[in-house]
Protein backbone atom coordinates (compact mmCIF):
# COMPACT_ATOMS: atom_id res chain seq x y z
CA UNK A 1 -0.53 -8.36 10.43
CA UNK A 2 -0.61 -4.76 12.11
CA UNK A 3 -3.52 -3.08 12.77
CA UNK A 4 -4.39 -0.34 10.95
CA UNK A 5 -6.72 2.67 12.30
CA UNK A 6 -5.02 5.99 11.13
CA UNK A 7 -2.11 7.41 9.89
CA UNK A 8 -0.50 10.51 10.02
CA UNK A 9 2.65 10.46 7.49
CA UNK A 10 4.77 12.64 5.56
CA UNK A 11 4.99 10.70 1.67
CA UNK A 12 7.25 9.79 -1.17
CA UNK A 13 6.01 10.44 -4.48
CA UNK A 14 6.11 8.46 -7.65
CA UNK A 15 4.23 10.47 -10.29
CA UNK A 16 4.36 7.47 -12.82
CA UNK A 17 1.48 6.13 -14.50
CA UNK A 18 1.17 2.41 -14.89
CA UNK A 19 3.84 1.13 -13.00
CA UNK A 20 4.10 -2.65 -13.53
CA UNK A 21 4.66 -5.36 -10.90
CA UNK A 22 7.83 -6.07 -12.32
CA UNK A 23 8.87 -2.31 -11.65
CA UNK A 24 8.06 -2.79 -8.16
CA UNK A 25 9.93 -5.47 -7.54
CA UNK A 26 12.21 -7.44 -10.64
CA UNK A 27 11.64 -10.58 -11.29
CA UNK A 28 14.93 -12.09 -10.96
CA UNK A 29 14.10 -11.83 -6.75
CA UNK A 30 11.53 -14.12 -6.78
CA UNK A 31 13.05 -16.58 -5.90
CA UNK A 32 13.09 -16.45 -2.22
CA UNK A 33 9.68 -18.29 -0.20
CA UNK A 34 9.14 -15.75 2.93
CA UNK A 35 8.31 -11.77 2.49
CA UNK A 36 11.20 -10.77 4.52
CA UNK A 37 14.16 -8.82 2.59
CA UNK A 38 12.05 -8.00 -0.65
CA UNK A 39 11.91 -4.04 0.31
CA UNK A 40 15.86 -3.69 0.06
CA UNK A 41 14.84 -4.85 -3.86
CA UNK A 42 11.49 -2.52 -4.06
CA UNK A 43 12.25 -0.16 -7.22
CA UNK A 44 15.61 -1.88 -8.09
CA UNK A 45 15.71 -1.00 -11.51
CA UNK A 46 15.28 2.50 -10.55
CA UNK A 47 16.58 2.79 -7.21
CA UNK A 48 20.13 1.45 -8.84
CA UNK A 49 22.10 2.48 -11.88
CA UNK A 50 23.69 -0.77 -14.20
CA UNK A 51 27.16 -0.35 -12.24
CA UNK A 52 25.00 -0.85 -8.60
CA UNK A 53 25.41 2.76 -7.51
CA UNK A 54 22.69 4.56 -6.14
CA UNK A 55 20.56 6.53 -8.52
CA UNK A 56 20.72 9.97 -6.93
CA UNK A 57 17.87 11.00 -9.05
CA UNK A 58 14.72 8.35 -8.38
CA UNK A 59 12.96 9.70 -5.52
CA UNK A 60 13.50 6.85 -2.95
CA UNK A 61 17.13 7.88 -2.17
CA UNK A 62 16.02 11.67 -2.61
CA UNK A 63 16.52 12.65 1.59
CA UNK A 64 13.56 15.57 1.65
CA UNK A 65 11.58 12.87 0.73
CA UNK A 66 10.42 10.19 3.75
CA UNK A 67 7.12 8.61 5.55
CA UNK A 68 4.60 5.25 5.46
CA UNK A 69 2.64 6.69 3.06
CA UNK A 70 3.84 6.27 -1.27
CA UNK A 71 1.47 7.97 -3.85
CA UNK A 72 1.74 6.69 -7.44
CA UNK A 73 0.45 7.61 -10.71
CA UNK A 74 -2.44 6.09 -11.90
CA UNK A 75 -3.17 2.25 -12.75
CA UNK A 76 -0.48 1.38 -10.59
CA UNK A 77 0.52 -2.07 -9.89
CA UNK A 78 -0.47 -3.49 -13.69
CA UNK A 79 0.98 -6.31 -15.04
CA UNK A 80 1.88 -9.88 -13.69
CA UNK A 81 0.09 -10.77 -10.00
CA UNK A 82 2.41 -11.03 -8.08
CA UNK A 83 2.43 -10.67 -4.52
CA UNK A 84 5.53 -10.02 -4.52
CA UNK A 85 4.90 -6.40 -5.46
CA UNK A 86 2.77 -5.57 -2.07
CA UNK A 87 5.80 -7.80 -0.05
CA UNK A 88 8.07 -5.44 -1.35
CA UNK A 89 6.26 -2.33 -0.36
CA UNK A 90 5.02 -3.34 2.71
CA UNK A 91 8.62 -4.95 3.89
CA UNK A 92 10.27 -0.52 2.75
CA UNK A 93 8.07 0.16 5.31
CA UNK A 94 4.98 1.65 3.94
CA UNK A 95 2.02 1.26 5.28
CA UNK A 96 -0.52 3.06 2.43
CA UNK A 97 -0.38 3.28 -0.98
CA UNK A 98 -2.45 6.55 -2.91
CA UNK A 99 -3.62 6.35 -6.63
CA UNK A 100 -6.09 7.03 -8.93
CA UNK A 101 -6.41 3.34 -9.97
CA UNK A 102 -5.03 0.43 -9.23
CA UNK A 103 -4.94 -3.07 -11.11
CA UNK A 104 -7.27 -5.11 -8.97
CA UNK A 105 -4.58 -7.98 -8.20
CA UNK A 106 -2.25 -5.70 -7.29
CA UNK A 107 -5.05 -4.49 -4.67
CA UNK A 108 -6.16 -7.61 -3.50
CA UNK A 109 -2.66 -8.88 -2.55
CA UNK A 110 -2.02 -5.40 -1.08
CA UNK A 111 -5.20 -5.60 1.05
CA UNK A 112 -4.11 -9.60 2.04
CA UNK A 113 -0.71 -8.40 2.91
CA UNK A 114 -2.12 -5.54 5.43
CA UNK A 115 -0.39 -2.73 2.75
CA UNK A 116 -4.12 -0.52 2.02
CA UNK A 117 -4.77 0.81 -1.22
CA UNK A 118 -6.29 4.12 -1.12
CA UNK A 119 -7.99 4.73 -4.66
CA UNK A 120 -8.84 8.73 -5.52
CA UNK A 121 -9.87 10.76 -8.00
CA UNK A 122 -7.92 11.93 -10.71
CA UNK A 123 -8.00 15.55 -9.46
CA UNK A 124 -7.40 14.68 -5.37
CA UNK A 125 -4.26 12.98 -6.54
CA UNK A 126 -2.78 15.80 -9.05
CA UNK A 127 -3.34 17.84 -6.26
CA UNK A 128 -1.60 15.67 -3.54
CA UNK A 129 1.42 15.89 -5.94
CA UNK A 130 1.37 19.29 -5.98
CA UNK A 131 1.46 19.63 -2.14
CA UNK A 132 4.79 17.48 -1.59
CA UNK A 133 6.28 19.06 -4.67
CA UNK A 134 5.63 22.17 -2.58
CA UNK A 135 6.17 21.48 0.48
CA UNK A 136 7.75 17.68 0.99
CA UNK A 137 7.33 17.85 4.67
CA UNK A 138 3.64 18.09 4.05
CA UNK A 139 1.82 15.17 6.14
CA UNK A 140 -1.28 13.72 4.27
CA UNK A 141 -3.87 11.44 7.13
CA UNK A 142 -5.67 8.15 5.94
CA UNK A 143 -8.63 7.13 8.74
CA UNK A 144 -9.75 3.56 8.15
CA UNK A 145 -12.78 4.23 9.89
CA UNK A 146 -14.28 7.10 8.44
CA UNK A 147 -12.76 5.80 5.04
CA UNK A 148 -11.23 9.29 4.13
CA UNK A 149 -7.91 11.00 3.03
CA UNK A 150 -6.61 14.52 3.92
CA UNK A 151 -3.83 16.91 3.52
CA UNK A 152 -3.20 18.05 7.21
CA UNK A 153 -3.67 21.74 7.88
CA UNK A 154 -5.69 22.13 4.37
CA UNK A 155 -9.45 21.59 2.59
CA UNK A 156 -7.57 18.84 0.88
CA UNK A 157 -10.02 15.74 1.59
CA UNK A 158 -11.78 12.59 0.07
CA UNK A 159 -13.23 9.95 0.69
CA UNK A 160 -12.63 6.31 -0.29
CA UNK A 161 -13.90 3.13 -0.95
CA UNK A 162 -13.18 -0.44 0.67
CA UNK A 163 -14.34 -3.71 0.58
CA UNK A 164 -16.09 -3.93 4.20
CA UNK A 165 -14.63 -7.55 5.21
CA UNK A 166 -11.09 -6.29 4.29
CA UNK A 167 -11.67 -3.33 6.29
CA UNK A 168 -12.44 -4.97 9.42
CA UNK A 169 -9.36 -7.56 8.67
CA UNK A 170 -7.22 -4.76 8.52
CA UNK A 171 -8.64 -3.03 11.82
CA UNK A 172 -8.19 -6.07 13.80
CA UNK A 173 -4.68 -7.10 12.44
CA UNK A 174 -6.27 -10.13 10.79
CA UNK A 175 -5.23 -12.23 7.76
CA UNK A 176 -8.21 -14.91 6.66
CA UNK A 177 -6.99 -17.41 8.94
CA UNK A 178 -7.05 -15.04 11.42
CA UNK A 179 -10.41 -14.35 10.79
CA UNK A 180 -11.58 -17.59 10.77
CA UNK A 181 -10.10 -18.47 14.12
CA UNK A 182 -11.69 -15.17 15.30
CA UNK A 183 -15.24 -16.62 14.86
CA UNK A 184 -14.59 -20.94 15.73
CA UNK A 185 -16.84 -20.88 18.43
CA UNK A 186 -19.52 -19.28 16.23
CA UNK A 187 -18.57 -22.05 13.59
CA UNK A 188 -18.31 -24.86 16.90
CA UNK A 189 -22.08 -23.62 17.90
CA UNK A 190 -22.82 -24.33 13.96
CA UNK A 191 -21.40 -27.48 13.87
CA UNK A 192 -23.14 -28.46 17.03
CA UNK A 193 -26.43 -27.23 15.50
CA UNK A 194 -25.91 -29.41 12.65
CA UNK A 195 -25.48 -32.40 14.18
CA UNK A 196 -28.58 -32.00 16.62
């Protein structure tokens, strides 16, 4: 996985509330066993009418709209647990996803997948809405670190919550393998110890 410290990204919005797994990605493309290719399927449904043309009007193939960062309605990511969903969003090429809630599956495979889940209030994210309906070039900045969200050049800010070992996986680029590796002579020392 990437490392993640900041980000500084313009975002596309999704104002929808509860937004299943099956939104985010169908499940007739399940079928495939790596994560590659699933973000040319993220949205589908939406991103395609029924005769496969583009849907001019859902926001992903709206051109003033661009960045890393997607902000969706609240209790996003509901339904089946697939982790197919945070393949998909991860593989479009975002790198943070903002909402009020989030169905805890749907964050844990996000967080696994090195895709972070920034839960806000209510309020923060009516008003990030606001500011990229008004201004879509508007850049909002995640820090990992200090576990906060802004909108650049305002008072917009908040912070957020984050499970501490899947914040320093995500620092360090690490999956739980990785992890584990990360500490074997620790756990060699231990093992040593043991047999002593």
């Amino acid at each position: 996985m990437e490392k993640f410290t900041t980000l500084t990204s313009t975002c596309v919005p999704v104002p929808l509330q509860d937004v299943d797994t099956d939104q985010i990605i169908p499940a007739r493309f399940l079928k495939a066993t790596t994560r590659e290719g699933f973000g040319d399927n993220l949205f589908c449904d939406w991103r395609y009418k029924e005769d496969g043309q583009l849907n001019e009007e859902f926001v992903l193939n709206d051109k003033k709209y661009k960045g890393e960062i997607l902000v969706a309605g609240k209790n996003f990511g509901c339904g089946s647990s697939r982790e197919h969903a945070a393949w998909a969003i991860y593989d479009y090429g975002f790198k943070v996803v903002v909402s009020s809630f989030f169905a805890d599956i749907f964050k844990n495979n996000a967080l696994n997948n090195g895709l972070l889940p920034v839960q806000v209030t209510d309020v923060f994210l009516d008003q990030v809405f606001a500011t990229i309906e008004n201004d879509p070039e508007a850049k909002i900045r995640i820090s990992l670190q200090d576990q906060e969200i802004s909108v650049v050049g305002s008072n917009l800010v908040e912070n957020f919550e984050i499970n501490p070992y899947k914040k320093l996986c995500l620092q360090k680029g690490y999956d739980d393998i990785d992890f584990l590796l990360s500490k074997i002579d620790e756990i060699e020392k231990y093992e040593l110890m043991e047999k002593d």
